[in-house]
Protein backbone atom coordinates (compact mmCIF):
# COMPACT_ATOMS: atom_id res chain seq x y z
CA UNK A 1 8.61 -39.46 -26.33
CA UNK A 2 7.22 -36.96 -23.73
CA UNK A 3 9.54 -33.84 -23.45
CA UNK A 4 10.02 -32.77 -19.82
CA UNK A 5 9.32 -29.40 -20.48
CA UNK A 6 6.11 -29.88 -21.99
CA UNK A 7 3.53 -28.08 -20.11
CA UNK A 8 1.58 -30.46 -18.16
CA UNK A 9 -1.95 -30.03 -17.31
CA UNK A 10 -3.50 -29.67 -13.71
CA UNK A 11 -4.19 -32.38 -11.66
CA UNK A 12 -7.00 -31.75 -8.65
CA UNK A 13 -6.00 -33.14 -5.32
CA UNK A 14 -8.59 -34.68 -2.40
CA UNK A 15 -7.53 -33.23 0.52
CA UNK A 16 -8.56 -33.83 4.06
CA UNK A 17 -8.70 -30.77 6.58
CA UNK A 18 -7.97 -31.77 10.55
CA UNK A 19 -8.22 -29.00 12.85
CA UNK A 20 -7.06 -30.60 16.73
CA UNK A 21 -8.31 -27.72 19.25
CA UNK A 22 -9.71 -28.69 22.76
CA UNK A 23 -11.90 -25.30 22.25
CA UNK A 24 -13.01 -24.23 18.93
CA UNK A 25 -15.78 -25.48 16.95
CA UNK A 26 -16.34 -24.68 13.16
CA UNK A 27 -17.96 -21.25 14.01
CA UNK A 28 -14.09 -20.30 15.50
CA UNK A 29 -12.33 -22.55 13.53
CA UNK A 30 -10.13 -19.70 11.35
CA UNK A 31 -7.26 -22.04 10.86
CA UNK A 32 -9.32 -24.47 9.01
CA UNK A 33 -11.47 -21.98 7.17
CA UNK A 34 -7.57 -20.80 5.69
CA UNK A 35 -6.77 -24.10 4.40
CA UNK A 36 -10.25 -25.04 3.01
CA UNK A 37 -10.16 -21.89 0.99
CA UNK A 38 -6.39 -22.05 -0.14
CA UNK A 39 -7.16 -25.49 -1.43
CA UNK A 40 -10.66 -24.92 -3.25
CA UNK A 41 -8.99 -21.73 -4.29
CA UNK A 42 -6.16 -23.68 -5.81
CA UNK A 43 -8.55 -26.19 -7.22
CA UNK A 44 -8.18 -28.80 -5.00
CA UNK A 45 -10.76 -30.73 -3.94
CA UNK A 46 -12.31 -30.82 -0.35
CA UNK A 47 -12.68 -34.31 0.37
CA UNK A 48 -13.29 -33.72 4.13
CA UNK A 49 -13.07 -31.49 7.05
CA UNK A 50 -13.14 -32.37 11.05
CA UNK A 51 -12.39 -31.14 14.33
CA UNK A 52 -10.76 -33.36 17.08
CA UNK A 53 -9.98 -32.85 20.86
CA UNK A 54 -5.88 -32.86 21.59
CA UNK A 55 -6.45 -36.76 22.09
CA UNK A 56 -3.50 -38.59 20.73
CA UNK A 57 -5.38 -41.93 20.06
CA UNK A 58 -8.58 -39.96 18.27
CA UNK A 59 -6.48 -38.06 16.04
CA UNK A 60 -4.52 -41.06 14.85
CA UNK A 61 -7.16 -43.12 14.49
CA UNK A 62 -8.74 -40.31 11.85
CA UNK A 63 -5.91 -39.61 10.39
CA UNK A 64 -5.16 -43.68 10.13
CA UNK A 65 -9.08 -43.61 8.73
CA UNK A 66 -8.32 -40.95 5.84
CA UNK A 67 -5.30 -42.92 5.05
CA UNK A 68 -7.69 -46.05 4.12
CA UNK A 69 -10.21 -43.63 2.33
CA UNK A 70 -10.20 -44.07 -1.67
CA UNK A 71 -11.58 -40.46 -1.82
CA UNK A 72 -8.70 -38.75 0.29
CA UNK A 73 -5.17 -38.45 -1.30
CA UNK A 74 -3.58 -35.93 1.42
CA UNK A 75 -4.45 -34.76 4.81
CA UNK A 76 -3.22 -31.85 6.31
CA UNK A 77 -3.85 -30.96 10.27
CA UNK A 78 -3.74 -27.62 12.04
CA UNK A 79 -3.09 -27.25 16.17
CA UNK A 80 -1.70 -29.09 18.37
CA UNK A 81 2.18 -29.08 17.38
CA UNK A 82 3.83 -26.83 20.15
CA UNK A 83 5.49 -27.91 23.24
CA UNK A 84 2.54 -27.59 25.83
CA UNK A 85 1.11 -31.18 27.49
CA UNK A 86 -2.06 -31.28 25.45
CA UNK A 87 -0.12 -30.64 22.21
CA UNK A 88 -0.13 -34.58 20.41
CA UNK A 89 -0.73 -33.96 16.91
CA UNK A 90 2.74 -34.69 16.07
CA UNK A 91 3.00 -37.95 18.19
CA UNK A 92 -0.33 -38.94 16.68
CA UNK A 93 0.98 -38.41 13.36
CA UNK A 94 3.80 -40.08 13.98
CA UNK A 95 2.02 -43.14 15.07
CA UNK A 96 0.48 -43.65 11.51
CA UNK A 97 3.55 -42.59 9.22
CA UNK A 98 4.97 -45.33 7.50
CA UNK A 99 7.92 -42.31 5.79
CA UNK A 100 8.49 -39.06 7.72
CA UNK A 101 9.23 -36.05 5.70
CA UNK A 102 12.02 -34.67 7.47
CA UNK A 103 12.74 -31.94 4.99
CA UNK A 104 9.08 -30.79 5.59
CA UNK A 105 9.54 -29.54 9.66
CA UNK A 106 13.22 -27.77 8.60
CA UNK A 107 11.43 -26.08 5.10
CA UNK A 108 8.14 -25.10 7.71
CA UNK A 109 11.12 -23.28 10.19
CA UNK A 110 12.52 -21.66 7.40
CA UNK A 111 9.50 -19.88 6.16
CA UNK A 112 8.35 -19.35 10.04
CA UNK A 113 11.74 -17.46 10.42
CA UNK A 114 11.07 -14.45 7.61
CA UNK A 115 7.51 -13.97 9.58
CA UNK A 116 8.06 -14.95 13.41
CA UNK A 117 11.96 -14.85 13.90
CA UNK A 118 13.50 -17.08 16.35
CA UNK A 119 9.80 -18.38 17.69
CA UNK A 120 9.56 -20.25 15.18
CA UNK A 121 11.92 -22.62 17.12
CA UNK A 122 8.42 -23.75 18.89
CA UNK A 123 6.60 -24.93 16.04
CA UNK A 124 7.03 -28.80 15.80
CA UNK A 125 5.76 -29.14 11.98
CA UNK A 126 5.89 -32.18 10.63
CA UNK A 127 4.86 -34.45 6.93
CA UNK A 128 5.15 -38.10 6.37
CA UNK A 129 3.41 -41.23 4.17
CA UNK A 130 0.87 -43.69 5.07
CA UNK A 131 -0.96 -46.27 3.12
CA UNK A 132 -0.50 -44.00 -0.49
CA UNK A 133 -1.72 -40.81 1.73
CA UNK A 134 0.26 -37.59 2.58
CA UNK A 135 0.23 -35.95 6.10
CA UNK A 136 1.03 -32.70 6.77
CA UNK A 137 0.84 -31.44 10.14
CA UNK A 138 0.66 -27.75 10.55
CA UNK A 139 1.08 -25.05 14.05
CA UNK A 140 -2.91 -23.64 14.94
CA UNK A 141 -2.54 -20.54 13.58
CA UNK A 142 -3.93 -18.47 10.36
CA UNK A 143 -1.11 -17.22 9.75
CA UNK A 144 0.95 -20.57 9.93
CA UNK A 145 -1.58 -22.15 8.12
CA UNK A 146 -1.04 -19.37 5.18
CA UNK A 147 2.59 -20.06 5.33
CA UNK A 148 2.83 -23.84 5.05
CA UNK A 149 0.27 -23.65 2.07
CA UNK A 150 1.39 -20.98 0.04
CA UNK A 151 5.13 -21.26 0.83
CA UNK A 152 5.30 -25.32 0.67
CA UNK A 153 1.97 -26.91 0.03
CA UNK A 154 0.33 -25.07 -2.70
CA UNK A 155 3.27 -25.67 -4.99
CA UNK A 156 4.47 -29.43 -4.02
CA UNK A 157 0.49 -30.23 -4.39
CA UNK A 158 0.62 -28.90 -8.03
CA UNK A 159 1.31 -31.60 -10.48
CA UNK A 160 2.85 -28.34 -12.83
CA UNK A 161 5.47 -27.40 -10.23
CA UNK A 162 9.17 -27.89 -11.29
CA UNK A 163 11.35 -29.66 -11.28
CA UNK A 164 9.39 -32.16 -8.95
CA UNK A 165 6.33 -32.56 -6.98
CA UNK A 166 4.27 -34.78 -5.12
CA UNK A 167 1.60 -35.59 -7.05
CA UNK A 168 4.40 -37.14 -9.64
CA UNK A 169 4.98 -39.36 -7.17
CA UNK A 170 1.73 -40.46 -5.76
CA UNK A 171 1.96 -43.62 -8.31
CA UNK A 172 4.97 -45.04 -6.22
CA UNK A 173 4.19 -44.22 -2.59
CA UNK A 174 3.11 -48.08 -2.76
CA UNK A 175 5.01 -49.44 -5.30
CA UNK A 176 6.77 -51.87 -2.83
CA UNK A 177 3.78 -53.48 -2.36
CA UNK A 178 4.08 -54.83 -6.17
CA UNK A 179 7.18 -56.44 -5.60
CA UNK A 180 7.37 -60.18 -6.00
């Protein structure tokens, strides 16, 4: 029988990178630079990395895409959560989620809160499940980039974190499709 406290050894993680900007291209694109080299630094695996206008449709549609992809097991977006017109990332998550992680939005706030005070009231951070696939959906910034990886992602993307993660659960994000 497997103890539970026996250490358990590292599991890599293919992650998708989504930065939604009407303006930057990958020469400007610092957000997405962050979390490509928080997640190679953690030992995660890159599986993919693109840059979308604020176009509700086009950024569901990708993220929809990397939810059918056997080669990405997570995706995480950057921009396009505030309140302004053109901010749809959330909306176009929302549109593929099949589970929202609610906990995820109140858990970004939280960590916002120690850095940006009561601003953080703007951010609109949000997680869910699709198809076997984790979405995270992160504010434009660096510095909120930083903060949703090192303060929630790094550790609930390690398969060693305790008491629970979500990589122990990636097995049974689908298991209701083996029901009879």
């Amino acid at each position: 029988m497997h103890s539970p406290d026996a250490p358990k050894e590292f599991i890599p993680v293919r992650i998708a990178v989504l930065t939604v900007s009407d303006s930057r291209g990958l020469a400007e694109d610092r957000s997405g630079d962050t979390l490509a080299a928080r997640i190679e630094a953690a030992g995660h695996i890159l599986a993919d990395r693109k840059i979308l206008p604020d176009e509700r449709a086009e950024i569901a549609a990708q993220l929809s895409a990397w939810c059918d992809s056997p080669d990405v097991d997570v995706v995480i977006s950057t921009g396009g959560t505030g309140l302004t017109g053109r901010d749809v990332s959330v909306e176009a998550h929302r549109d593929v989620y099949e589970k929202e992680i609610d906990a995820f939005g109140t858990i970004f706030t939280i960590v916002s809160m120690k850095k940006i005070g009561t601003s953080a009231v703007q951010s609109r951070a949000c997680a869910g499940v699709a198809r076997g696939t984790y979405l995270f959906a992160l504010p434009g910034s660096p510095g909120a980039c930083k903060d949703g990886w090192d303060e929630i992602l790094e550790p609930q993307l390690d398969y060693r974190h305790r008491p629970c993660n979500f990589v122990e659960i990636f097995p049974r994000l689908e298991e209701h499709k083996r029901r009879k």
